[in-house]
C-alpha atoms as a PDB file:
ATOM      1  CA  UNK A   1     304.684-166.941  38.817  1.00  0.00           C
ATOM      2  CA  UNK A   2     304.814-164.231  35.791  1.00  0.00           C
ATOM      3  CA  UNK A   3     307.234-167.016  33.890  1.00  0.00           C
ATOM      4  CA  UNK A   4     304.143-169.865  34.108  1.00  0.00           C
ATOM      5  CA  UNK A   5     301.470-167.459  33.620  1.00  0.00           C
ATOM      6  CA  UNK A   6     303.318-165.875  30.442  1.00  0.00           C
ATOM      7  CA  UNK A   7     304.662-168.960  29.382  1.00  0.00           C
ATOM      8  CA  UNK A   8     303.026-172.131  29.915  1.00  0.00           C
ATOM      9  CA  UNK A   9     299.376-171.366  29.949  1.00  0.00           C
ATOM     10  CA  UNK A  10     297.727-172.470  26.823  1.00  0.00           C
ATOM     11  CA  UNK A  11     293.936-172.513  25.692  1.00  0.00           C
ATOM     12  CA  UNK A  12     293.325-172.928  22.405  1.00  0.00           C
ATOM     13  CA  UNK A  13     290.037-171.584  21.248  1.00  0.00           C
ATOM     14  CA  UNK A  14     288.231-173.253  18.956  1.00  0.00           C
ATOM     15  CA  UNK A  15     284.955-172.615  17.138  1.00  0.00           C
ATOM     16  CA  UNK A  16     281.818-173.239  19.057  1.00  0.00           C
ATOM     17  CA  UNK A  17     280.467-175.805  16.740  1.00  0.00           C
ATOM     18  CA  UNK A  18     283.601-177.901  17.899  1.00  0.00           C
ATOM     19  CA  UNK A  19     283.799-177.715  21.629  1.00  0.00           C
ATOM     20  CA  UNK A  20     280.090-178.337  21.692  1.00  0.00           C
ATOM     21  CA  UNK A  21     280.357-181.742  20.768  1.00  0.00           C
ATOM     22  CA  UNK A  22     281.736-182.467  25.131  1.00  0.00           C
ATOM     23  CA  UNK A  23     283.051-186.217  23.625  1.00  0.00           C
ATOM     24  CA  UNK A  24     285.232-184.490  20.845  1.00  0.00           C
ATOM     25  CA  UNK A  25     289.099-184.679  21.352  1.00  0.00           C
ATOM     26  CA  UNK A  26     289.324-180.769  21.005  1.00  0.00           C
ATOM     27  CA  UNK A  27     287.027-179.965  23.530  1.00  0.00           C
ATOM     28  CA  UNK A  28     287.997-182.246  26.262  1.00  0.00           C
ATOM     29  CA  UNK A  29     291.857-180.987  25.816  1.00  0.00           C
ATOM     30  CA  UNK A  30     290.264-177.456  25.863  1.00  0.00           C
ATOM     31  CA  UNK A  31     288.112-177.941  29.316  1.00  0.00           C
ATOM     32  CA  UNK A  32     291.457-179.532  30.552  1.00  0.00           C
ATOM     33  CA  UNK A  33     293.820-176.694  29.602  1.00  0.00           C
ATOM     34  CA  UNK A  34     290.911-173.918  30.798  1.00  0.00           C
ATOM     35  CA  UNK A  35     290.719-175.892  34.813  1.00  0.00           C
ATOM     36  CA  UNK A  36     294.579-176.138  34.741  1.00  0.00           C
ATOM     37  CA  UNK A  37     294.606-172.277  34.400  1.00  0.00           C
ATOM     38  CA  UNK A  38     291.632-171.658  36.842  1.00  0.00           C
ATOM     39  CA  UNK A  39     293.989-173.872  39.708  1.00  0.00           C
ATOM     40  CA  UNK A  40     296.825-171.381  38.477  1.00  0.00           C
ATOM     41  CA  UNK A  41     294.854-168.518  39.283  1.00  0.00           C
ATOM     42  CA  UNK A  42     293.972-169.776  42.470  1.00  0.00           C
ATOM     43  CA  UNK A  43     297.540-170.284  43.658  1.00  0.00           C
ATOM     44  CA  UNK A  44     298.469-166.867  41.891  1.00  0.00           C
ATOM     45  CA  UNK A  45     295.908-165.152  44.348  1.00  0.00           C
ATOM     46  CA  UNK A  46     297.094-167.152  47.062  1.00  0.00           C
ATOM     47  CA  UNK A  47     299.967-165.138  46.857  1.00  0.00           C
ATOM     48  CA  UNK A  48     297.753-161.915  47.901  1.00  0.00           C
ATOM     49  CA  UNK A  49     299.200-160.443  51.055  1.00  0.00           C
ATOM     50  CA  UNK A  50     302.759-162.368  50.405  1.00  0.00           C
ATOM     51  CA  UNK A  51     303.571-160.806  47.292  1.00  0.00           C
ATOM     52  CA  UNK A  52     302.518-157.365  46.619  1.00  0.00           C
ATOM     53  CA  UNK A  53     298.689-156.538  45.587  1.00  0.00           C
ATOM     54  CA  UNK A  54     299.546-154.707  42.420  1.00  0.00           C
ATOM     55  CA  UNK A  55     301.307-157.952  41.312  1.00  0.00           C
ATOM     56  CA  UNK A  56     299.207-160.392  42.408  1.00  0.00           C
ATOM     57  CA  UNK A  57     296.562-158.717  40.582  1.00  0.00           C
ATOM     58  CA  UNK A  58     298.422-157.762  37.144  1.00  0.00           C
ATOM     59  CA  UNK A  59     299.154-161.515  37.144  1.00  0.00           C
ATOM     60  CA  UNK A  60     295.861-163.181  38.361  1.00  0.00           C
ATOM     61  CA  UNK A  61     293.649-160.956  36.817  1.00  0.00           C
ATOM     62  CA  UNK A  62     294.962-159.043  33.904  1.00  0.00           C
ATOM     63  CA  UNK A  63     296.923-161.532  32.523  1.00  0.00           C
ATOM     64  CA  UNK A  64     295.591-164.885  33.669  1.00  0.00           C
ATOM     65  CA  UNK A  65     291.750-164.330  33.889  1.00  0.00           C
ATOM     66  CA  UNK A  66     291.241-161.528  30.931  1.00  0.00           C
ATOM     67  CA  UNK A  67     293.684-162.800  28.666  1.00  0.00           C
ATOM     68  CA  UNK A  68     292.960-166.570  28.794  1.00  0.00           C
ATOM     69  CA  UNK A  69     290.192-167.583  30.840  1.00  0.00           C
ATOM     70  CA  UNK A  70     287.668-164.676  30.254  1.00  0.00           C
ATOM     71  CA  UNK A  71     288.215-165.703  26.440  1.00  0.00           C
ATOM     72  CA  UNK A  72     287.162-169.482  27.206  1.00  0.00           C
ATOM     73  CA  UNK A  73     284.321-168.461  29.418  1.00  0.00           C
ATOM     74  CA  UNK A  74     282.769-165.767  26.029  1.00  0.00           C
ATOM     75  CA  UNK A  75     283.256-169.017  24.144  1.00  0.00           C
ATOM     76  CA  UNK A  76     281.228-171.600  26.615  1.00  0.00           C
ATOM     77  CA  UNK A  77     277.330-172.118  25.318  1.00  0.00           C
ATOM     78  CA  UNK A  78     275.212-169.851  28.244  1.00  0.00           C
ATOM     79  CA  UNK A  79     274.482-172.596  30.394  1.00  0.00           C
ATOM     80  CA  UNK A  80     275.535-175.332  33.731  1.00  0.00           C
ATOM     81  CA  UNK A  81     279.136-175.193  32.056  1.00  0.00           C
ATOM     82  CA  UNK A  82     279.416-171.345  31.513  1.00  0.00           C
ATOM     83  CA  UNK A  83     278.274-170.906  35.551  1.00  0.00           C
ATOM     84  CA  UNK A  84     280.897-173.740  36.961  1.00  0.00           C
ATOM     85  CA  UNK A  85     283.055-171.474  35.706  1.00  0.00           C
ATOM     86  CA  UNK A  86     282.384-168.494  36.486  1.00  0.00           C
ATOM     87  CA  UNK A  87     281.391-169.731  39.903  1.00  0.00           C
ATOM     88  CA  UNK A  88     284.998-171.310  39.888  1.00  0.00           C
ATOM     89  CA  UNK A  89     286.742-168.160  38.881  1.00  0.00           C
ATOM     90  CA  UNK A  90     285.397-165.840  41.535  1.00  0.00           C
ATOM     91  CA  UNK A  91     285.637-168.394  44.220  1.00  0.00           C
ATOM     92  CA  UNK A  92     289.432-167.729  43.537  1.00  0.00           C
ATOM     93  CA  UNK A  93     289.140-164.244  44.437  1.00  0.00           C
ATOM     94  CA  UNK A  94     290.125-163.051  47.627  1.00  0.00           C
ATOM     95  CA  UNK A  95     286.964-160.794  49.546  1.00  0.00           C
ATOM     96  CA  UNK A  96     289.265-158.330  50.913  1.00  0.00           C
ATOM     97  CA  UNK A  97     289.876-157.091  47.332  1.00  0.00           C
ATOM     98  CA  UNK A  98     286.081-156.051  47.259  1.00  0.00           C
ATOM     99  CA  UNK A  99     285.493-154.738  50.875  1.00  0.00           C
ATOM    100  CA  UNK A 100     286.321-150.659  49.818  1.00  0.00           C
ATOM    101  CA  UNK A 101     284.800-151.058  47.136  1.00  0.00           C
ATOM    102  CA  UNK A 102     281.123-148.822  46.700  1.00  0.00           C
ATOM    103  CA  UNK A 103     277.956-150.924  45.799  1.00  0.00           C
ATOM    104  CA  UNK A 104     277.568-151.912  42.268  1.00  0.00           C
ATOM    105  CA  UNK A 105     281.080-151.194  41.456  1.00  0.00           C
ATOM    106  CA  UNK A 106     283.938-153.661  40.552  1.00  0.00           C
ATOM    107  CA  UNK A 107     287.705-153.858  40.269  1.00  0.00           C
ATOM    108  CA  UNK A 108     289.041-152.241  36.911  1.00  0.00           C
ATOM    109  CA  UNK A 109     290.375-155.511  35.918  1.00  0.00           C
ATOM    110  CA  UNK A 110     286.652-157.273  36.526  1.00  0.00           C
ATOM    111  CA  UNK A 111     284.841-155.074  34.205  1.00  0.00           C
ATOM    112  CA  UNK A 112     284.652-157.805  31.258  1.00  0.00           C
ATOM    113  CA  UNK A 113     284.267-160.663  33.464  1.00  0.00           C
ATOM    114  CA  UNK A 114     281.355-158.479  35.822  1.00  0.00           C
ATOM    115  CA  UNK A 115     280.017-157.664  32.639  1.00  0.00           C
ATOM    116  CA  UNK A 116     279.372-161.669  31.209  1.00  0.00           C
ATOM    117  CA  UNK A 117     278.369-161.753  34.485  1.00  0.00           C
ATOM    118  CA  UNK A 118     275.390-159.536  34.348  1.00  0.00           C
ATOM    119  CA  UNK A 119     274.405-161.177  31.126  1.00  0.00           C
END
């Protein structure tokens, strides 16, 4: 798992004024490359209770979501696109990480992603 997230995940990030334009070459391979890394979060996390939570987390979260994804998701217009993301990205996310957790607080490595949330 820590060989494909460090190794073969890949989203370019291009300038706004280019992925906005959802016919253009660069945006469709960007949208394709940002949902192949949202299913490899999902099996990473998948992996919770297997593997051990530190891991699973470190990989999934601090590697996966806040070094790729969360980067895609800043880029995304606010909008229908921006939420089918985010909406896809904590549906990956197992509850039990969340259940000792005090209201209005989140998981260290969901404090840039809870943030864009809140905006």
């Amino acid at each position: 798992m820590k060989k494909s997230v460090e190794e073969d995940v890949f989203i370019p990030l291009y300038p706004k004024s280019t992925v906005e334009d959802k016919s253009s070459l660069r945006s469709k391979f960007q949208e394709r490359r940002f949902w192949s890394a949202v299913k490899l979060l999902s099996n990473v996390v998948r992996w919770d209770g297997i593997v051990q939570e530190d891991k699973v987390r470190d990989l999934g979260l601090s590697k996966l979501l806040n070094r790729y994804l969360l980067l895609n998701i800043l880029n995304t217009p606010l909008g229908p696109d921006n939420i089918e993301k985010c909406n896809k990205v904590v549906a990956c996310l197992p509850e039990r990480w969340f259940q000792d957790l005090k209201g209005g607080s989140t998981l260290p490595e969901l404090l840039n992603f809870s943030k864009h949330l809140l905006q």
